[in-house]
PDB file of N, CA and C in Angstrom:
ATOM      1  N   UNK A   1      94.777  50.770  -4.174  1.00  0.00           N
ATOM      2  CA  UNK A   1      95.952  50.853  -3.338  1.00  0.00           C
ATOM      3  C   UNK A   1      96.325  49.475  -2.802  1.00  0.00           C
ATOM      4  N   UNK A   2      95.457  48.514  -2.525  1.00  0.00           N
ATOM      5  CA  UNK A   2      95.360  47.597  -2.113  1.00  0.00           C
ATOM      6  C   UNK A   2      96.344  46.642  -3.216  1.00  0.00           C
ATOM      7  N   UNK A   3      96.147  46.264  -4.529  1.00  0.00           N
ATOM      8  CA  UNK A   3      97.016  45.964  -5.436  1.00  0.00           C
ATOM      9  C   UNK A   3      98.362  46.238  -5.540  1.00  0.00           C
ATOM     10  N   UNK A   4      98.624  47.479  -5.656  1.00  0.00           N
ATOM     11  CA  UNK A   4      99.940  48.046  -5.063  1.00  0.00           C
ATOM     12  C   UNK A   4     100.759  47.640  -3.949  1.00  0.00           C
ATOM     13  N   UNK A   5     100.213  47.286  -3.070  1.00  0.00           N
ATOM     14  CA  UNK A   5     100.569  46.957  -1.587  1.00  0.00           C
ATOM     15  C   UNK A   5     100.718  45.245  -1.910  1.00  0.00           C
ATOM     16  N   UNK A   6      99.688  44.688  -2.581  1.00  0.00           N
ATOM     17  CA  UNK A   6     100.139  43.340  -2.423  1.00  0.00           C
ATOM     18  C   UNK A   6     101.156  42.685  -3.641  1.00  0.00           C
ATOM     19  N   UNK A   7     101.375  43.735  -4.793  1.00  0.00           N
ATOM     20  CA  UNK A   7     102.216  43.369  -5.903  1.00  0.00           C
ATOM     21  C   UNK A   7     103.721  43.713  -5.100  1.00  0.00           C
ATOM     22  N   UNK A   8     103.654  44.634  -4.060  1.00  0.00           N
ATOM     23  CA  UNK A   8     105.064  44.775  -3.626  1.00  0.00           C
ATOM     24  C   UNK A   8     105.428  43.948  -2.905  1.00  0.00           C
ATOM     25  N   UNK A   9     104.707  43.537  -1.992  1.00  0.00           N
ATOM     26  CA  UNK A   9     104.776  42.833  -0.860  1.00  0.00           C
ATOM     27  C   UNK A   9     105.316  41.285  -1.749  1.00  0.00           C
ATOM     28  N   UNK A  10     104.858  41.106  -3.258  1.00  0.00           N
ATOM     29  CA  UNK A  10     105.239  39.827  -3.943  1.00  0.00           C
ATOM     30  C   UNK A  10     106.542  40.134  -4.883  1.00  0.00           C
ATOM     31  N   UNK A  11     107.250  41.357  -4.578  1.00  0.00           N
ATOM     32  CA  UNK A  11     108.115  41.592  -5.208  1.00  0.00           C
ATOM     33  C   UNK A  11     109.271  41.310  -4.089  1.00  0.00           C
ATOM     34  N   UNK A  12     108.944  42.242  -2.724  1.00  0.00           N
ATOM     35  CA  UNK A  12     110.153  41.804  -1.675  1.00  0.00           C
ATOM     36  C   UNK A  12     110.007  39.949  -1.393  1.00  0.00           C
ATOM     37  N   UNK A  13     108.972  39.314  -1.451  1.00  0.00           N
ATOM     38  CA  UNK A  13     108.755  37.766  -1.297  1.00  0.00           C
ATOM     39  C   UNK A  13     109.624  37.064  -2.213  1.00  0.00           C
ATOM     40  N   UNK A  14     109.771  37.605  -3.589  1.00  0.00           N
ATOM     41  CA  UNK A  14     110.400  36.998  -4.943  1.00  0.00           C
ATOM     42  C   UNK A  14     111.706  37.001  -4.281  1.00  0.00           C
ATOM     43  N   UNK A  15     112.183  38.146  -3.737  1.00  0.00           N
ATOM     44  CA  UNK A  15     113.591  39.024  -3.931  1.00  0.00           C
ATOM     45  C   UNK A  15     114.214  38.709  -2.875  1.00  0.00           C
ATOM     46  N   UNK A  16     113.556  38.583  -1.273  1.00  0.00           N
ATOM     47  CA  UNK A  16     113.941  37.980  -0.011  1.00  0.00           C
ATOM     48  C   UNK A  16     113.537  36.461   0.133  1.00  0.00           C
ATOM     49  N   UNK A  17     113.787  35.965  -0.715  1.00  0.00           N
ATOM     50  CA  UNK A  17     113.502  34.617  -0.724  1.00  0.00           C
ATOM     51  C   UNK A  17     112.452  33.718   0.027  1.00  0.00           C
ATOM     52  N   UNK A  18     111.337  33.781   0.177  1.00  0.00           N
ATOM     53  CA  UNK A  18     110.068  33.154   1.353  1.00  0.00           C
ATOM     54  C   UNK A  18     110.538  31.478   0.406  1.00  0.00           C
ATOM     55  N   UNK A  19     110.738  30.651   0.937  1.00  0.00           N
ATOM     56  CA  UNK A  19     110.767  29.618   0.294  1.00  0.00           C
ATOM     57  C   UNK A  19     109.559  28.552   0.682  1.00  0.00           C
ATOM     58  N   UNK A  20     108.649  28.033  -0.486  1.00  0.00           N
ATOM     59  CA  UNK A  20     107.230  27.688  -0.554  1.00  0.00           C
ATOM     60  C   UNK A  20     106.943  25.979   0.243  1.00  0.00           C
ATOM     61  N   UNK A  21     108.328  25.754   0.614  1.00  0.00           N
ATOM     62  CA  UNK A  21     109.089  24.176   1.123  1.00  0.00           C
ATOM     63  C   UNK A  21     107.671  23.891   2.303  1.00  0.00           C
ATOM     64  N   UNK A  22     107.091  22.951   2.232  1.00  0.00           N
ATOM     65  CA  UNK A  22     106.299  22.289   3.474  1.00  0.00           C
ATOM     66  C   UNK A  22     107.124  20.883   4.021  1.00  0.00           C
ATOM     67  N   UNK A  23     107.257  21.166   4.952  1.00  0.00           N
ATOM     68  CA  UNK A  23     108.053  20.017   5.769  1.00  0.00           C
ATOM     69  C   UNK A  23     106.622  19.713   6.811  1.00  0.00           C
ATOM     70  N   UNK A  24     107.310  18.080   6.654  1.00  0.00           N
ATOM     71  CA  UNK A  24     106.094  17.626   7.923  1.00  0.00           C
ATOM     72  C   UNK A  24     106.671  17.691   8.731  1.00  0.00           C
ATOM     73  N   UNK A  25     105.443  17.634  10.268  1.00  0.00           N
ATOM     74  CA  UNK A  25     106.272  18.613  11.735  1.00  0.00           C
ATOM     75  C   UNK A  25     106.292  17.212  12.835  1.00  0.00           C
ATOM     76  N   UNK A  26     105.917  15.771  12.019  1.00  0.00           N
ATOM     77  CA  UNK A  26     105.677  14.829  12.743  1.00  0.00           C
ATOM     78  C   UNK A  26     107.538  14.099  12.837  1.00  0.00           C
ATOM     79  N   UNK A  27     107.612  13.464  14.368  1.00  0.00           N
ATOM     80  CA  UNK A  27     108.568  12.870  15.041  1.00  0.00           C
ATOM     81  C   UNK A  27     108.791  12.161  13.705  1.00  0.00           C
ATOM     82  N   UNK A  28     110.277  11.724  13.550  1.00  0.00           N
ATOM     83  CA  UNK A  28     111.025  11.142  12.678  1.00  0.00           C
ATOM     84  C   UNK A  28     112.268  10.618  13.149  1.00  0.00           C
ATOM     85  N   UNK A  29     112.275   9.318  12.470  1.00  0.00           N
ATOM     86  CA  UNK A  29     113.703   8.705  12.503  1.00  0.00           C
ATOM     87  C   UNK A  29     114.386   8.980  11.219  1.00  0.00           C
ATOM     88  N   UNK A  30     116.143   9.067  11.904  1.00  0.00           N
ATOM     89  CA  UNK A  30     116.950   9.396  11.060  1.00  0.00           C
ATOM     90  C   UNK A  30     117.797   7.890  10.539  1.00  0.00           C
ATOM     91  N   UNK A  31     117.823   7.384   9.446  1.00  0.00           N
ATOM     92  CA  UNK A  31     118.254   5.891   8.879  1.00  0.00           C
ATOM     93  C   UNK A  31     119.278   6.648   7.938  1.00  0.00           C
ATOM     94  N   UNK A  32     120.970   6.104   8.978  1.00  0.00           N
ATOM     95  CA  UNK A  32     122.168   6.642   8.002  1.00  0.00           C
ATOM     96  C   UNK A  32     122.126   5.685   7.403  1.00  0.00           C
ATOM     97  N   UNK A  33     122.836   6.394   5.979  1.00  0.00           N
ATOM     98  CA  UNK A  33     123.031   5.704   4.757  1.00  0.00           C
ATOM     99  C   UNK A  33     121.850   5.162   4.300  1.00  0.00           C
ATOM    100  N   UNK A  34     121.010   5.531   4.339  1.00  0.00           N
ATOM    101  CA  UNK A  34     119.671   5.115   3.910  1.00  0.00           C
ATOM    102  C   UNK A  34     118.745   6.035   3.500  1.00  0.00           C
ATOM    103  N   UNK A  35     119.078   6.999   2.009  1.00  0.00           N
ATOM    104  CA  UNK A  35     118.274   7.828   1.991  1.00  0.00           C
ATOM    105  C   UNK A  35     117.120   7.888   1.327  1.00  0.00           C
ATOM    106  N   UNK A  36     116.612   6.803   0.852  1.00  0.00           N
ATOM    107  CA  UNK A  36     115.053   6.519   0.322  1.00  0.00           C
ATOM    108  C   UNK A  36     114.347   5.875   1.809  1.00  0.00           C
ATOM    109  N   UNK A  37     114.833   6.129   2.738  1.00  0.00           N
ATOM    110  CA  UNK A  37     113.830   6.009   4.113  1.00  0.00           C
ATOM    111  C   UNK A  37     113.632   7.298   4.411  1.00  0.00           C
ATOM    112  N   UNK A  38     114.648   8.424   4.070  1.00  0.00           N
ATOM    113  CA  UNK A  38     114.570   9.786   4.676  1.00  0.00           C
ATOM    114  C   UNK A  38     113.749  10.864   3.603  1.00  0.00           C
ATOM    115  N   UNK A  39     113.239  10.577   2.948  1.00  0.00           N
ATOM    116  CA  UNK A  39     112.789  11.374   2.009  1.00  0.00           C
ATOM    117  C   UNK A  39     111.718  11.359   2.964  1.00  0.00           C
ATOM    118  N   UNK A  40     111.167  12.595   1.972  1.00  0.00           N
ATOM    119  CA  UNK A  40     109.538  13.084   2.344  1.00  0.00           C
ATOM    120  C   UNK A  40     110.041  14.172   3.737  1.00  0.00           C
ATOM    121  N   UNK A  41     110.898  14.193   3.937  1.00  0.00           N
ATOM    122  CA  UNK A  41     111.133  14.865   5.322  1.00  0.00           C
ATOM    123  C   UNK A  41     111.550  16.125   4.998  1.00  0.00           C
ATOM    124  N   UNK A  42     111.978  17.681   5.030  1.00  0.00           N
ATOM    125  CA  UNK A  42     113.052  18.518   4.843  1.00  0.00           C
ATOM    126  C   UNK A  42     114.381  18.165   5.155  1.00  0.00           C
ATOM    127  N   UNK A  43     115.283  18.238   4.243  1.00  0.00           N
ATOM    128  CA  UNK A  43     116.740  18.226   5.021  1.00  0.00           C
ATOM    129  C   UNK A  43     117.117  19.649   5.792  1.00  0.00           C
ATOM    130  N   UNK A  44     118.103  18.993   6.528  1.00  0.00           N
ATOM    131  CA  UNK A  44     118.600  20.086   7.467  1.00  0.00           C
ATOM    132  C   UNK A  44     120.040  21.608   7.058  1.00  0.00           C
ATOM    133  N   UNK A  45     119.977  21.212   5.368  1.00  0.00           N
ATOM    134  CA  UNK A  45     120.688  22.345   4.990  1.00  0.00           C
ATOM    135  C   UNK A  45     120.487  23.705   5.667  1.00  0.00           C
ATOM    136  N   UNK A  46     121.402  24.473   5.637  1.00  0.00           N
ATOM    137  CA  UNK A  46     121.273  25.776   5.783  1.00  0.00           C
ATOM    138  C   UNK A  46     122.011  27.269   4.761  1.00  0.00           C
ATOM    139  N   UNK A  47     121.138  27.539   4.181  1.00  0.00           N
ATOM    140  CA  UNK A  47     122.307  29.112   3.348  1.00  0.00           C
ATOM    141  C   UNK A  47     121.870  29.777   3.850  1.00  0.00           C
ATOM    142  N   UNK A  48     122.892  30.659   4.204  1.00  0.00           N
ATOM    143  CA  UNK A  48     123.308  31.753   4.758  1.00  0.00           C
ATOM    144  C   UNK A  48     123.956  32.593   3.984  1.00  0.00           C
ATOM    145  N   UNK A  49     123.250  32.654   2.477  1.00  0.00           N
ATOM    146  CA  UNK A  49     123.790  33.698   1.322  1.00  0.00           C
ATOM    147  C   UNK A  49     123.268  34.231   1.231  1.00  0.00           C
ATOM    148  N   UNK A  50     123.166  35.760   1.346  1.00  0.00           N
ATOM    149  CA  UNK A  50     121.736  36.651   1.360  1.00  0.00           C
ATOM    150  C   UNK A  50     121.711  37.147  -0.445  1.00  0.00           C
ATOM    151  N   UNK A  51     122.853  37.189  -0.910  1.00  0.00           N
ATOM    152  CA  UNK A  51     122.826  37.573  -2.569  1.00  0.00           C
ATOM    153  C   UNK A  51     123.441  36.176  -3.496  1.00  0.00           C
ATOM    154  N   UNK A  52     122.804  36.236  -4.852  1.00  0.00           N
ATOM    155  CA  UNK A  52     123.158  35.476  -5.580  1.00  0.00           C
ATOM    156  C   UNK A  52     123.546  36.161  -6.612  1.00  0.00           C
ATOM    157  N   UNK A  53     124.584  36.101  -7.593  1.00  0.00           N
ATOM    158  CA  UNK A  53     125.346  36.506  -8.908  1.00  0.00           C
ATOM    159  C   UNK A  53     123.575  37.214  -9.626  1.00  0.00           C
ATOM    160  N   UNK A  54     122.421  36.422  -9.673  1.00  0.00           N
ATOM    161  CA  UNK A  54     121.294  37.373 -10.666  1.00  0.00           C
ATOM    162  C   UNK A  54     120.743  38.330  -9.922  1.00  0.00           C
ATOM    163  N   UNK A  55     120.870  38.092  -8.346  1.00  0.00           N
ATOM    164  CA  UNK A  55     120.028  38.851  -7.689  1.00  0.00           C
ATOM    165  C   UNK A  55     120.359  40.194  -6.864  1.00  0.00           C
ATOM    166  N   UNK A  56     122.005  39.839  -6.881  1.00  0.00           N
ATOM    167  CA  UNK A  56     122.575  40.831  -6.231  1.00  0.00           C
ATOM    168  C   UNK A  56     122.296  42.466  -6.194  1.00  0.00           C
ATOM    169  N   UNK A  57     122.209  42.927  -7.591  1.00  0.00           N
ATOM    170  CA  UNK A  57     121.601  44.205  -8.325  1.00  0.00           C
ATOM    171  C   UNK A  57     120.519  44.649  -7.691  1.00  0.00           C
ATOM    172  N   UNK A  58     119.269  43.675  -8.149  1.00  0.00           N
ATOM    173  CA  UNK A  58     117.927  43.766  -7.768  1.00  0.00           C
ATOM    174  C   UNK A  58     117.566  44.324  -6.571  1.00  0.00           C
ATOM    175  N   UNK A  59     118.092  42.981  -5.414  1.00  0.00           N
ATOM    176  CA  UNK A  59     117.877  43.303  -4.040  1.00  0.00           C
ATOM    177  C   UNK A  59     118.665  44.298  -3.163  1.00  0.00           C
ATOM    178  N   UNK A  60     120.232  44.468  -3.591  1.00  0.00           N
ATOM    179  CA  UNK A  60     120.981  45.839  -3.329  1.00  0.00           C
ATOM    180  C   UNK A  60     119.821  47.235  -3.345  1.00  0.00           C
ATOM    181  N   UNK A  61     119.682  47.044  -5.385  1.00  0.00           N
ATOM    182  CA  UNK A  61     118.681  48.356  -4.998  1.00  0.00           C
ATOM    183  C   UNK A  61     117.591  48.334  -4.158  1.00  0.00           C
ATOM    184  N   UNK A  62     116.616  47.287  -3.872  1.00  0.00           N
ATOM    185  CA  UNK A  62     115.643  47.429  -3.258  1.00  0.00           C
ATOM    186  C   UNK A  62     115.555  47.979  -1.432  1.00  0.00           C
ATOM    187  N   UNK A  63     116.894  47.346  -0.937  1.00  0.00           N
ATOM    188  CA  UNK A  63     117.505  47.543  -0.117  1.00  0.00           C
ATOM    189  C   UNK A  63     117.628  49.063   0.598  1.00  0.00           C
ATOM    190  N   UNK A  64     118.359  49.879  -0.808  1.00  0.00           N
ATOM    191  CA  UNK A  64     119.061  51.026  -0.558  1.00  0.00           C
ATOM    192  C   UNK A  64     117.528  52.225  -0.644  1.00  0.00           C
ATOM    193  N   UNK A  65     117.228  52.071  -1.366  1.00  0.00           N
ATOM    194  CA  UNK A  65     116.206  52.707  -2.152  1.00  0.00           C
ATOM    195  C   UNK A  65     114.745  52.971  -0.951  1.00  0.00           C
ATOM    196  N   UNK A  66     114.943  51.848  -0.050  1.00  0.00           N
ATOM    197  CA  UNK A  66     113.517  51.594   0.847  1.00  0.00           C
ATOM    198  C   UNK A  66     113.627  52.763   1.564  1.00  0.00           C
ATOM    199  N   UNK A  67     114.917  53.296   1.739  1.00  0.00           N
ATOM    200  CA  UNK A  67     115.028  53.965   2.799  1.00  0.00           C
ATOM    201  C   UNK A  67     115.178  55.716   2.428  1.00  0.00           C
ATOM    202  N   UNK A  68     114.459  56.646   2.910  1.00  0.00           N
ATOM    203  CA  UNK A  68     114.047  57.896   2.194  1.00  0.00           C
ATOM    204  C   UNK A  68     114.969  58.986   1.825  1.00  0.00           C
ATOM    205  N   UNK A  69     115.966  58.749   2.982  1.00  0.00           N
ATOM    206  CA  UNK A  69     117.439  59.614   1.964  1.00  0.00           C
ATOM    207  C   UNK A  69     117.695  59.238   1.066  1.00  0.00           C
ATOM    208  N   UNK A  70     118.296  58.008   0.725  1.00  0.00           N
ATOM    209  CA  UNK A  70     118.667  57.410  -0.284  1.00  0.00           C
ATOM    210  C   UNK A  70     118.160  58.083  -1.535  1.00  0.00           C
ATOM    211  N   UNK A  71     116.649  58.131  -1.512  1.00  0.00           N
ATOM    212  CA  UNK A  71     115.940  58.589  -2.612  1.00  0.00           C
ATOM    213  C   UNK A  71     116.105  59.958  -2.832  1.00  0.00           C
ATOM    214  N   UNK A  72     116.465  60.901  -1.500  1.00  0.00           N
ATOM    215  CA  UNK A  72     116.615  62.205  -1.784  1.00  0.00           C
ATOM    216  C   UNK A  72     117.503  62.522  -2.727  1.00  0.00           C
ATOM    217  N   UNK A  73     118.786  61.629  -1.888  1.00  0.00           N
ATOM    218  CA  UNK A  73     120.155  61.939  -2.262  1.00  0.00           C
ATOM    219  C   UNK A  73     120.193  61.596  -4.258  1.00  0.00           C
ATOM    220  N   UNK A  74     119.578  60.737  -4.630  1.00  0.00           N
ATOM    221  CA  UNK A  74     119.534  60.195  -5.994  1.00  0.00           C
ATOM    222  C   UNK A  74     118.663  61.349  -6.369  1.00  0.00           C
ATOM    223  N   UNK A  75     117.437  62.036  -6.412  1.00  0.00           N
ATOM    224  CA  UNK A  75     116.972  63.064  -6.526  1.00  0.00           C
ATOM    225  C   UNK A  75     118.122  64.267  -6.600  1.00  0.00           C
ATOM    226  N   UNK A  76     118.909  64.725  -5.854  1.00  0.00           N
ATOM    227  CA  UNK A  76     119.925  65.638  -5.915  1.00  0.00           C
ATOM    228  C   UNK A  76     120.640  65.719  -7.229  1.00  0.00           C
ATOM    229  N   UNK A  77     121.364  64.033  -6.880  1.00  0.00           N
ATOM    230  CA  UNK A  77     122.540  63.982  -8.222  1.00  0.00           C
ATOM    231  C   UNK A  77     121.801  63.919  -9.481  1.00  0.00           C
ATOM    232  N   UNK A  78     120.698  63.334  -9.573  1.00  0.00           N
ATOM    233  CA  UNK A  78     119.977  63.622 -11.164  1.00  0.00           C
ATOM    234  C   UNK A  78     119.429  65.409 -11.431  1.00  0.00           C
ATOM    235  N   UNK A  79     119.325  65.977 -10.322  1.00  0.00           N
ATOM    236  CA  UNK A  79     118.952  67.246 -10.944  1.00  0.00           C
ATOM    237  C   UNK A  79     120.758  68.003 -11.349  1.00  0.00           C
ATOM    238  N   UNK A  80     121.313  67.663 -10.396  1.00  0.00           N
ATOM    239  CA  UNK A  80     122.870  68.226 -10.953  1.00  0.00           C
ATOM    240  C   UNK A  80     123.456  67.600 -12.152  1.00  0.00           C
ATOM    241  N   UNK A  81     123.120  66.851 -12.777  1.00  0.00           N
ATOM    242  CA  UNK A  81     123.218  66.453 -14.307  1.00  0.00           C
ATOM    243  C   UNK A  81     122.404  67.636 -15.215  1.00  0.00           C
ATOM    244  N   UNK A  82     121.688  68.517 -14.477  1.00  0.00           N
ATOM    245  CA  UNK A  82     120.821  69.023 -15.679  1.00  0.00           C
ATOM    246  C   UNK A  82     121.389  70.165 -15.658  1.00  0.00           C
ATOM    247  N   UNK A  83     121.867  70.290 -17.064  1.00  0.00           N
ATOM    248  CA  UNK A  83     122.719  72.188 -16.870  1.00  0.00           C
ATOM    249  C   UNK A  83     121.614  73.359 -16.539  1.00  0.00           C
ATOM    250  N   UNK A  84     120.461  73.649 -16.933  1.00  0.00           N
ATOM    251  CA  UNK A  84     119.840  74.359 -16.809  1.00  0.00           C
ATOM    252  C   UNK A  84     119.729  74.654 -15.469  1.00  0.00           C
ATOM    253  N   UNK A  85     119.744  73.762 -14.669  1.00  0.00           N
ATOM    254  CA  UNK A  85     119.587  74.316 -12.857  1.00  0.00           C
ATOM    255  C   UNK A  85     120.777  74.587 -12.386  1.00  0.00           C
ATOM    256  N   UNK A  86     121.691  73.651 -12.787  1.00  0.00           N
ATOM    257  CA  UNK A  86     123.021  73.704 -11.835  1.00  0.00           C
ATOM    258  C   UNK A  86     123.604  74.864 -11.990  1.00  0.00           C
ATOM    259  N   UNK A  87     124.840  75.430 -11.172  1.00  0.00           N
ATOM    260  CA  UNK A  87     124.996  76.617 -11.015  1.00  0.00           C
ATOM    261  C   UNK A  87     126.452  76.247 -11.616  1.00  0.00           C
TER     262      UNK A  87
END
């Protein structure tokens, strides 16, 4: 169970982006126009895109799916595809 738990846990990590970036946490000067003094540092970008064009699909479903209606409700509409039950 333990495997299970940590292959998912590396599937939402893949999918919610954990980014593996180590920035050093030591005081720094900032030298404009001078950016081979500023390396080694993190830059201060920020995205604020939660989907990308490959990932959109993926993480939508993972999203929708976590949550236990969702799954009912998809349970429902696949048994009403099956003539034998439906009325």
């Amino acid at each position: 169970m333990e495997v299970l738990r940590d292959g998912w846990e590396s599937v939402k990590r893949f999918f919610y982006g954990r980014s593996g970036v180590s920035c050093s946490t030591t005081t720094r000067q900032v030298y404009a126009n001078q950016p081979e003094k500023n390396q080694g540092f993190c830059d201060n970008r920020v995205s604020n895109t939660k989907y990308s064009l490959v990932t959109f699909l993926p993480k939508n479903l993972l999203e929708q799916f976590s949550r236990h209606y969702n799954r009912y409700f998809l349970l429902i509409a696949c048994l009403q595809l099956w003539d034998t039950i439906t009325p």
